[in-house]
PDB file of N, CA and C in Angstrom:
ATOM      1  N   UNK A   1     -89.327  52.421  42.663  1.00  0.00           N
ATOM      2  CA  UNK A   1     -89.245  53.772  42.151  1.00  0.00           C
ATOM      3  C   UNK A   1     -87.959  53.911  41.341  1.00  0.00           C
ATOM      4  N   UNK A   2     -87.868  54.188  40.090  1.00  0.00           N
ATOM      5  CA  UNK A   2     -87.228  54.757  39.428  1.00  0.00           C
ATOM      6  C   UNK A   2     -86.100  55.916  39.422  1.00  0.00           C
ATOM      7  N   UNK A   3     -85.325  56.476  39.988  1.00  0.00           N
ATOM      8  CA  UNK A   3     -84.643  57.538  39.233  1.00  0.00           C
ATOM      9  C   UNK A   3     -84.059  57.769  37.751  1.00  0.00           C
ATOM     10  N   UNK A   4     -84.245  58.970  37.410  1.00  0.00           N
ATOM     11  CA  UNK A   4     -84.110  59.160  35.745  1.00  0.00           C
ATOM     12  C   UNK A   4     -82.997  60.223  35.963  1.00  0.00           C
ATOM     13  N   UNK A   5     -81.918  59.899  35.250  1.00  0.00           N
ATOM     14  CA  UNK A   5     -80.905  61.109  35.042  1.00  0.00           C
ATOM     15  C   UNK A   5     -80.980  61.793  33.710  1.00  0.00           C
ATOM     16  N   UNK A   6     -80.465  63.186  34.164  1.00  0.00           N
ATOM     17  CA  UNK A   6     -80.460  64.136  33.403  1.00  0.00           C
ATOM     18  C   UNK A   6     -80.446  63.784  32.059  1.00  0.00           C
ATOM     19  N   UNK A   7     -80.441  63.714  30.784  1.00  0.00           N
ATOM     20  CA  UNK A   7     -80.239  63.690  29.613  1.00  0.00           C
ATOM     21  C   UNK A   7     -81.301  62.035  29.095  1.00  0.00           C
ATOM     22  N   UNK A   8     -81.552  61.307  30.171  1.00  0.00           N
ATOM     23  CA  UNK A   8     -82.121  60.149  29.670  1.00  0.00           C
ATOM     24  C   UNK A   8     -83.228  60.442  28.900  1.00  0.00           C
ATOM     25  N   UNK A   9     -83.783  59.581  28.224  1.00  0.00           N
ATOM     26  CA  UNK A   9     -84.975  60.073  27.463  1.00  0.00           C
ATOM     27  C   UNK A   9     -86.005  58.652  27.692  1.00  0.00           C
ATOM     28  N   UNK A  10     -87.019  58.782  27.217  1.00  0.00           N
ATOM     29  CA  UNK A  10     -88.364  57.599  27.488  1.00  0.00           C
ATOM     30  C   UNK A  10     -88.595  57.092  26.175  1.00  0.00           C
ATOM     31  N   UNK A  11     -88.791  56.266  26.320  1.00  0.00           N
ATOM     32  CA  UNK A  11     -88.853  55.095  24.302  1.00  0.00           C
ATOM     33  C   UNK A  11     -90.376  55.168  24.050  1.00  0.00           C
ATOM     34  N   UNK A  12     -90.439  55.381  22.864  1.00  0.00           N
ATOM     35  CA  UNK A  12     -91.812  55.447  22.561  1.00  0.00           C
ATOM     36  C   UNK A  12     -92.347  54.523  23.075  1.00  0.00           C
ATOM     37  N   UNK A  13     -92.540  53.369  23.732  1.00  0.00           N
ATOM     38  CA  UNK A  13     -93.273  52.351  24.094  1.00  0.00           C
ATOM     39  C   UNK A  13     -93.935  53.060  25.557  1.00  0.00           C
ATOM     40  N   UNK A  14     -93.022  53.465  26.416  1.00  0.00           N
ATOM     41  CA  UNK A  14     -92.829  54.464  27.588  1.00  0.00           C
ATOM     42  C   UNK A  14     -93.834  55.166  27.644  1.00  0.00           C
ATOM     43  N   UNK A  15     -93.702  56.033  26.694  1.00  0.00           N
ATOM     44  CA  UNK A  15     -94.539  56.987  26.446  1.00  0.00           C
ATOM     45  C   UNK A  15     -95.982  56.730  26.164  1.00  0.00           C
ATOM     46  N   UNK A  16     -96.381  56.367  25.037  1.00  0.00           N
ATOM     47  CA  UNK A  16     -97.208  55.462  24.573  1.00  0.00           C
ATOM     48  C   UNK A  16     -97.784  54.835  26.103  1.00  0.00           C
ATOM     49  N   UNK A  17     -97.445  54.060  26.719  1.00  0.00           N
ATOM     50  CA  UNK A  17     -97.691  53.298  28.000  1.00  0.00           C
ATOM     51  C   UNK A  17     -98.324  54.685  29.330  1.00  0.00           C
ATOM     52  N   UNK A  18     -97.678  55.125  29.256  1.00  0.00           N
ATOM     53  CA  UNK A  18     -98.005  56.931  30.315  1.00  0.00           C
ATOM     54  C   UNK A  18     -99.217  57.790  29.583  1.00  0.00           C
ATOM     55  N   UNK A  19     -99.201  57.894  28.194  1.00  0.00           N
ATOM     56  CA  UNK A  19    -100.440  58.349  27.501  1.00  0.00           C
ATOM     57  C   UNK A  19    -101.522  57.667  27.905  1.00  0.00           C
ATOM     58  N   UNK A  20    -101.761  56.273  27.824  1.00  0.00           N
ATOM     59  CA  UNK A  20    -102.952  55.491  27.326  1.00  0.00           C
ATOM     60  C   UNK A  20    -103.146  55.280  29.146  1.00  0.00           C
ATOM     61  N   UNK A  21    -102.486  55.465  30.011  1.00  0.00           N
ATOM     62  CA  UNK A  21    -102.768  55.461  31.646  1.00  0.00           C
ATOM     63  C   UNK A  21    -103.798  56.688  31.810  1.00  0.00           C
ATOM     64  N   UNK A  22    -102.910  57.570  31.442  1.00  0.00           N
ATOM     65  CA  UNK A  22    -103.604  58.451  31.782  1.00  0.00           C
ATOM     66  C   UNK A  22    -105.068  59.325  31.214  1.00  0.00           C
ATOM     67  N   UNK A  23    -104.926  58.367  30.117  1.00  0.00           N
ATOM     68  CA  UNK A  23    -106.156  58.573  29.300  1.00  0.00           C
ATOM     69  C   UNK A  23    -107.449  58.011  29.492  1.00  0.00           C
ATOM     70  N   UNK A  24    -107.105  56.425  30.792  1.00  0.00           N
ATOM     71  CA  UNK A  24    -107.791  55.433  30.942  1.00  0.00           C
ATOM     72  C   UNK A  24    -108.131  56.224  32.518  1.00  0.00           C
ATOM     73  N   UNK A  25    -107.149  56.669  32.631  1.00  0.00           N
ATOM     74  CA  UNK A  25    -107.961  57.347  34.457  1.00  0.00           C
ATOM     75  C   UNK A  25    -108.866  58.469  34.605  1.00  0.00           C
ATOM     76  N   UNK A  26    -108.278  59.008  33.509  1.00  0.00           N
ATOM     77  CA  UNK A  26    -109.088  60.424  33.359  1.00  0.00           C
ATOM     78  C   UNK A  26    -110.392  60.048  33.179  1.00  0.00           C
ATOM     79  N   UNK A  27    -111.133  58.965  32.282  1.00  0.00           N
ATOM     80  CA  UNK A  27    -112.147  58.347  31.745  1.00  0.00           C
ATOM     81  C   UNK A  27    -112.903  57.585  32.977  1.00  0.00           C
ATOM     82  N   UNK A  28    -112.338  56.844  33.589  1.00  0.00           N
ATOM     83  CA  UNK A  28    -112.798  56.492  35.061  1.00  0.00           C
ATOM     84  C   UNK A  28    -113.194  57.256  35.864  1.00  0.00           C
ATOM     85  N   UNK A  29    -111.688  58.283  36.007  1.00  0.00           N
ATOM     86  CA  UNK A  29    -112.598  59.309  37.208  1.00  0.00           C
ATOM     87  C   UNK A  29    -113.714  60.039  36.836  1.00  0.00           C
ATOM     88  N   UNK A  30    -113.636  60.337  35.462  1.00  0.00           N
ATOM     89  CA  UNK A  30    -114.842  61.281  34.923  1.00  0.00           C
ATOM     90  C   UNK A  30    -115.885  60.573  35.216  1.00  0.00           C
ATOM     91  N   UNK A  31    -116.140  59.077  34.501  1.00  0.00           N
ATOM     92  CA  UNK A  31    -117.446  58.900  34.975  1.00  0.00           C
ATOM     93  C   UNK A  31    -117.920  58.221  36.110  1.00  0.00           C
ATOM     94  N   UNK A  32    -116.427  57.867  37.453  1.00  0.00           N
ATOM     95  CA  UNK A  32    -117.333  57.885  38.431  1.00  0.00           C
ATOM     96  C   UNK A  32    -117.881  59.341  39.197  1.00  0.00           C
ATOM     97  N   UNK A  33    -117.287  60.202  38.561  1.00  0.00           N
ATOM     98  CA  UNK A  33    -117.716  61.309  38.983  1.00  0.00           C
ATOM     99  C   UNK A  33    -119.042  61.716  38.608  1.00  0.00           C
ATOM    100  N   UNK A  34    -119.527  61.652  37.143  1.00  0.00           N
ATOM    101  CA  UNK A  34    -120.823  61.787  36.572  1.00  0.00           C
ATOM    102  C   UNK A  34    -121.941  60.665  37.520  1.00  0.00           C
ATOM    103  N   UNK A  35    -121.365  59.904  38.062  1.00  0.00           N
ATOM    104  CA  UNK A  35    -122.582  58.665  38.519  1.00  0.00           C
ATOM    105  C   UNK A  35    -122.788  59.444  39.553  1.00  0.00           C
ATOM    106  N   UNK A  36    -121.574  59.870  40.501  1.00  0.00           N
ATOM    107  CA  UNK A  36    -121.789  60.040  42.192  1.00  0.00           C
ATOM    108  C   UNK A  36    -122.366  61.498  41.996  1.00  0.00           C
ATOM    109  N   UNK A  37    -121.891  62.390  41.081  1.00  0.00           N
ATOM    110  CA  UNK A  37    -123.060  63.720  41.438  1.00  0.00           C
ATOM    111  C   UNK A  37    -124.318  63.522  41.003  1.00  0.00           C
ATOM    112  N   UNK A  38    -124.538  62.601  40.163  1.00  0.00           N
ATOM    113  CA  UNK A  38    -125.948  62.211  39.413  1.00  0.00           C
ATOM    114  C   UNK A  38    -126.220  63.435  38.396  1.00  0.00           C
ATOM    115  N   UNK A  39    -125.020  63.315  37.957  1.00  0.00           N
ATOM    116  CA  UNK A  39    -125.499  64.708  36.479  1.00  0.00           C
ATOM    117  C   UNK A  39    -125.465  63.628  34.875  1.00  0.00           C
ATOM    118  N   UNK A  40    -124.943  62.681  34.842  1.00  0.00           N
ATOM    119  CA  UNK A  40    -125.721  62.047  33.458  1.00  0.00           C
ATOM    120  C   UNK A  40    -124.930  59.965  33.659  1.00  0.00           C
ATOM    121  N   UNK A  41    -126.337  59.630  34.609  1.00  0.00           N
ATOM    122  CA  UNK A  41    -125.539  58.309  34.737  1.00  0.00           C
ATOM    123  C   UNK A  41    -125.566  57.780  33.609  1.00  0.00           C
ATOM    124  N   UNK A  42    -126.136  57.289  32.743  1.00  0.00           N
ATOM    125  CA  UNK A  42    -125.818  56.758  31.116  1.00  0.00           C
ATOM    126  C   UNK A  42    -124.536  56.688  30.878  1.00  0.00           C
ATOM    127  N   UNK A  43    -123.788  58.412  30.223  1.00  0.00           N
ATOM    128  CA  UNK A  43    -123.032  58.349  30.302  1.00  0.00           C
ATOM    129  C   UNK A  43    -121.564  57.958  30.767  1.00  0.00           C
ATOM    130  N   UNK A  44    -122.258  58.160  32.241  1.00  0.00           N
ATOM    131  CA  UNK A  44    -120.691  57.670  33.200  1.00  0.00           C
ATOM    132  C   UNK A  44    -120.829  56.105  33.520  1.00  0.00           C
ATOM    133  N   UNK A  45    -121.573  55.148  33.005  1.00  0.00           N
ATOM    134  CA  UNK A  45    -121.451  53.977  32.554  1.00  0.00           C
ATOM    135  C   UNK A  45    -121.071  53.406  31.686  1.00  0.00           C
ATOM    136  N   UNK A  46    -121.593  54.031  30.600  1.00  0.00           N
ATOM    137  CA  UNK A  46    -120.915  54.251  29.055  1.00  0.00           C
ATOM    138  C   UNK A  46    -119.335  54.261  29.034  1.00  0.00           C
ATOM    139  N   UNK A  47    -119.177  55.156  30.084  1.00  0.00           N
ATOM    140  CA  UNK A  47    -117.838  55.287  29.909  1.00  0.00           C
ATOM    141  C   UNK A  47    -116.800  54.193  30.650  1.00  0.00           C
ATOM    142  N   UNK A  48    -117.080  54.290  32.082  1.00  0.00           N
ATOM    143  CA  UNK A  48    -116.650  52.985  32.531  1.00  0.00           C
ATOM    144  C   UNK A  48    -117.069  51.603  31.649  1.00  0.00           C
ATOM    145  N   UNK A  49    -117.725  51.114  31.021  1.00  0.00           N
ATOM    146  CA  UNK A  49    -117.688  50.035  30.157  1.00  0.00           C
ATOM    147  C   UNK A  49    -116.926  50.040  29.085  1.00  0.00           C
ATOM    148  N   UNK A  50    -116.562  51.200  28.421  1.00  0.00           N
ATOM    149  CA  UNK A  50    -115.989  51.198  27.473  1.00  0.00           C
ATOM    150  C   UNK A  50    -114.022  50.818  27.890  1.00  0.00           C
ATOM    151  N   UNK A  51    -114.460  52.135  29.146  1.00  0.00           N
ATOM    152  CA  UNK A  51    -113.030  51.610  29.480  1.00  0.00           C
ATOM    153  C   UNK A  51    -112.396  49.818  30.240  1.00  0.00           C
ATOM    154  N   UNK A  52    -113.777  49.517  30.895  1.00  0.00           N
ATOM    155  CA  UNK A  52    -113.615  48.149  31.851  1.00  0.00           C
ATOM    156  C   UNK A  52    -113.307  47.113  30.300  1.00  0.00           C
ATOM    157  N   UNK A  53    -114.237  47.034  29.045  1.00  0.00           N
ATOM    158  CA  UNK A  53    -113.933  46.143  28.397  1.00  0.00           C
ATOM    159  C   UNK A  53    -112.316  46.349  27.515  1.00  0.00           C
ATOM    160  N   UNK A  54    -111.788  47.626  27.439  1.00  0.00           N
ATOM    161  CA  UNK A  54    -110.657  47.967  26.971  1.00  0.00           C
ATOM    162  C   UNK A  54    -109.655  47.191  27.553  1.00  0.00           C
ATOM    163  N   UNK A  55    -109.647  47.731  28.348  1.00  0.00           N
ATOM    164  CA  UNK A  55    -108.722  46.741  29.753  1.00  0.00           C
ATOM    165  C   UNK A  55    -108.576  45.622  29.796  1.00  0.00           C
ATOM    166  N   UNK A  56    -109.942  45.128  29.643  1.00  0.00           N
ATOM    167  CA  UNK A  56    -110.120  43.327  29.716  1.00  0.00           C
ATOM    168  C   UNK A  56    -109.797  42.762  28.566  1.00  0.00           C
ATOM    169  N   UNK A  57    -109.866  43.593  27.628  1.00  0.00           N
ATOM    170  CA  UNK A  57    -109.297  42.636  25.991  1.00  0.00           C
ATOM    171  C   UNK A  57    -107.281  43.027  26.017  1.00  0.00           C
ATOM    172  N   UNK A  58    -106.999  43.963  26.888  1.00  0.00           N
ATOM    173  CA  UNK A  58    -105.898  44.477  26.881  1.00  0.00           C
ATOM    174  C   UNK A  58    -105.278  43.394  27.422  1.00  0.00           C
ATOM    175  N   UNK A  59    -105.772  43.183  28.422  1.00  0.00           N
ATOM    176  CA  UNK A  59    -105.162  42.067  29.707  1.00  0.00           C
ATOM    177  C   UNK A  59    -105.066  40.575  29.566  1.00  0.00           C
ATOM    178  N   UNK A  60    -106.196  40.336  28.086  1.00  0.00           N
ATOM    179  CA  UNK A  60    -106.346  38.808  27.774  1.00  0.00           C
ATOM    180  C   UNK A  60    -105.711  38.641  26.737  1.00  0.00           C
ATOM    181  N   UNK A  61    -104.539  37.763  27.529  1.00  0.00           N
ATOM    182  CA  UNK A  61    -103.418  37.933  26.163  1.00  0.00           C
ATOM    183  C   UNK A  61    -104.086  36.894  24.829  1.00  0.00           C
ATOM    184  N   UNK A  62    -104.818  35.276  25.297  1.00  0.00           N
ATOM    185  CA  UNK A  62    -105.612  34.259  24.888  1.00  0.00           C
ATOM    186  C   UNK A  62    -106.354  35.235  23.537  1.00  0.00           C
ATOM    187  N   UNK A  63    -106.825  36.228  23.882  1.00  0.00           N
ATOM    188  CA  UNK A  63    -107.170  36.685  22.980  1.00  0.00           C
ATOM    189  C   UNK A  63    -106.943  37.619  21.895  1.00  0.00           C
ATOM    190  N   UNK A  64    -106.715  37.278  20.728  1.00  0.00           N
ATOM    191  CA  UNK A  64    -105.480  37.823  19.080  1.00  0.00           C
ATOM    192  C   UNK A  64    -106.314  39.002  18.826  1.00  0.00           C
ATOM    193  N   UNK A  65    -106.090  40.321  19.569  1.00  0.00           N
ATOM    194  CA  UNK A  65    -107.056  40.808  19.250  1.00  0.00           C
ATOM    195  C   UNK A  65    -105.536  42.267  19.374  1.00  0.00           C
ATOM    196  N   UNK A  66    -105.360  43.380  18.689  1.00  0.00           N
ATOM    197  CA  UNK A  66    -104.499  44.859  18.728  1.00  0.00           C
ATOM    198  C   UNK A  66    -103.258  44.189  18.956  1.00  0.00           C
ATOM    199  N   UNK A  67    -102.296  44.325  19.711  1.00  0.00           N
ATOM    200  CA  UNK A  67    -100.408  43.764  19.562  1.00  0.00           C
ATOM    201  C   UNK A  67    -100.217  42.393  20.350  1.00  0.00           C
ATOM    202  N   UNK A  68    -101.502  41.930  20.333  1.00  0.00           N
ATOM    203  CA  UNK A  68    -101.751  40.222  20.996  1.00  0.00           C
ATOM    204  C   UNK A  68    -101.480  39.206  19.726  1.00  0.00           C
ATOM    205  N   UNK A  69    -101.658  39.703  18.527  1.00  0.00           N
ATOM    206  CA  UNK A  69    -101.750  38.713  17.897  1.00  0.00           C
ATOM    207  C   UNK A  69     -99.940  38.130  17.283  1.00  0.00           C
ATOM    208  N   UNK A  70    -100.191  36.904  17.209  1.00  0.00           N
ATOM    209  CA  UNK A  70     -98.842  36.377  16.614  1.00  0.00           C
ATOM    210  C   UNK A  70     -98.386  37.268  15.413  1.00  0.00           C
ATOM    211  N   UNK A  71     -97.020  37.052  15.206  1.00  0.00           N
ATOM    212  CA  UNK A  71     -96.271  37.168  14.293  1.00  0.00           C
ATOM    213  C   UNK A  71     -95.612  35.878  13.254  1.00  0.00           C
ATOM    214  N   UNK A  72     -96.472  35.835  12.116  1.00  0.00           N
ATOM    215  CA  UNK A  72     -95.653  34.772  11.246  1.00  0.00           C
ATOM    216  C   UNK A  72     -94.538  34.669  11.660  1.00  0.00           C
ATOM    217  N   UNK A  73     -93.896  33.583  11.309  1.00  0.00           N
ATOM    218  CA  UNK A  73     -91.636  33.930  11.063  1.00  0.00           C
ATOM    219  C   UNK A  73     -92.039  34.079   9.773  1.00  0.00           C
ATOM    220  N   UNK A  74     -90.438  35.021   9.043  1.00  0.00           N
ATOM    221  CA  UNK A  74     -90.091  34.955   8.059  1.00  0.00           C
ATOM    222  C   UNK A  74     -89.914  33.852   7.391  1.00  0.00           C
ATOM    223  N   UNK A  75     -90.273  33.378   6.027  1.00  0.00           N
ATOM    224  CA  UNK A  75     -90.298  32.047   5.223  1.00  0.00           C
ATOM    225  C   UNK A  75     -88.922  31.954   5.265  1.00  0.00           C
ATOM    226  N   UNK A  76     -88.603  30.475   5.155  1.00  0.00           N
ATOM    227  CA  UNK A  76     -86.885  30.664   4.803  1.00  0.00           C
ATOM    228  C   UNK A  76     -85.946  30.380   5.960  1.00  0.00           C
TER     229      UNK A  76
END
């Protein structure tokens, strides 16, 4: 656990990192919620897949795929 003092601030990476969490849970809980009341399972599969394969290309670094991929060096 962290403590944060007064005046510190969070780096866009931080942030960025706390957005895309909470964007990815909200999306989970929603559609295990849509499966378990049985108001639109499609959807709440839809959604968990979208999010399960997000994750999994997130997590596989092997694969050059959004801020996975190399960086040339500068020539020179």
């Amino acid at each position: 656990m962290t403590v944060r003092l007064k005046g510190d601030k969070m780096s866009v990476k931080a942030i960025q990192a706390l957005m895309t969490g909470l964007v990815v849970l909200a999306c989970v809980v929603g559609g295990v919620i849509l499966i378990i009341k049985g108001i639109n399972h499609t959807v709440g599969i839809i959604m968990l897949v979208i999010i399960g394969s997000y994750l999994g290309l997130d997590l596989t670094p092997w694969i050059p795929l959004g801020k996975n991929q190399k960086q040339k060096p500068p020539p020179g």
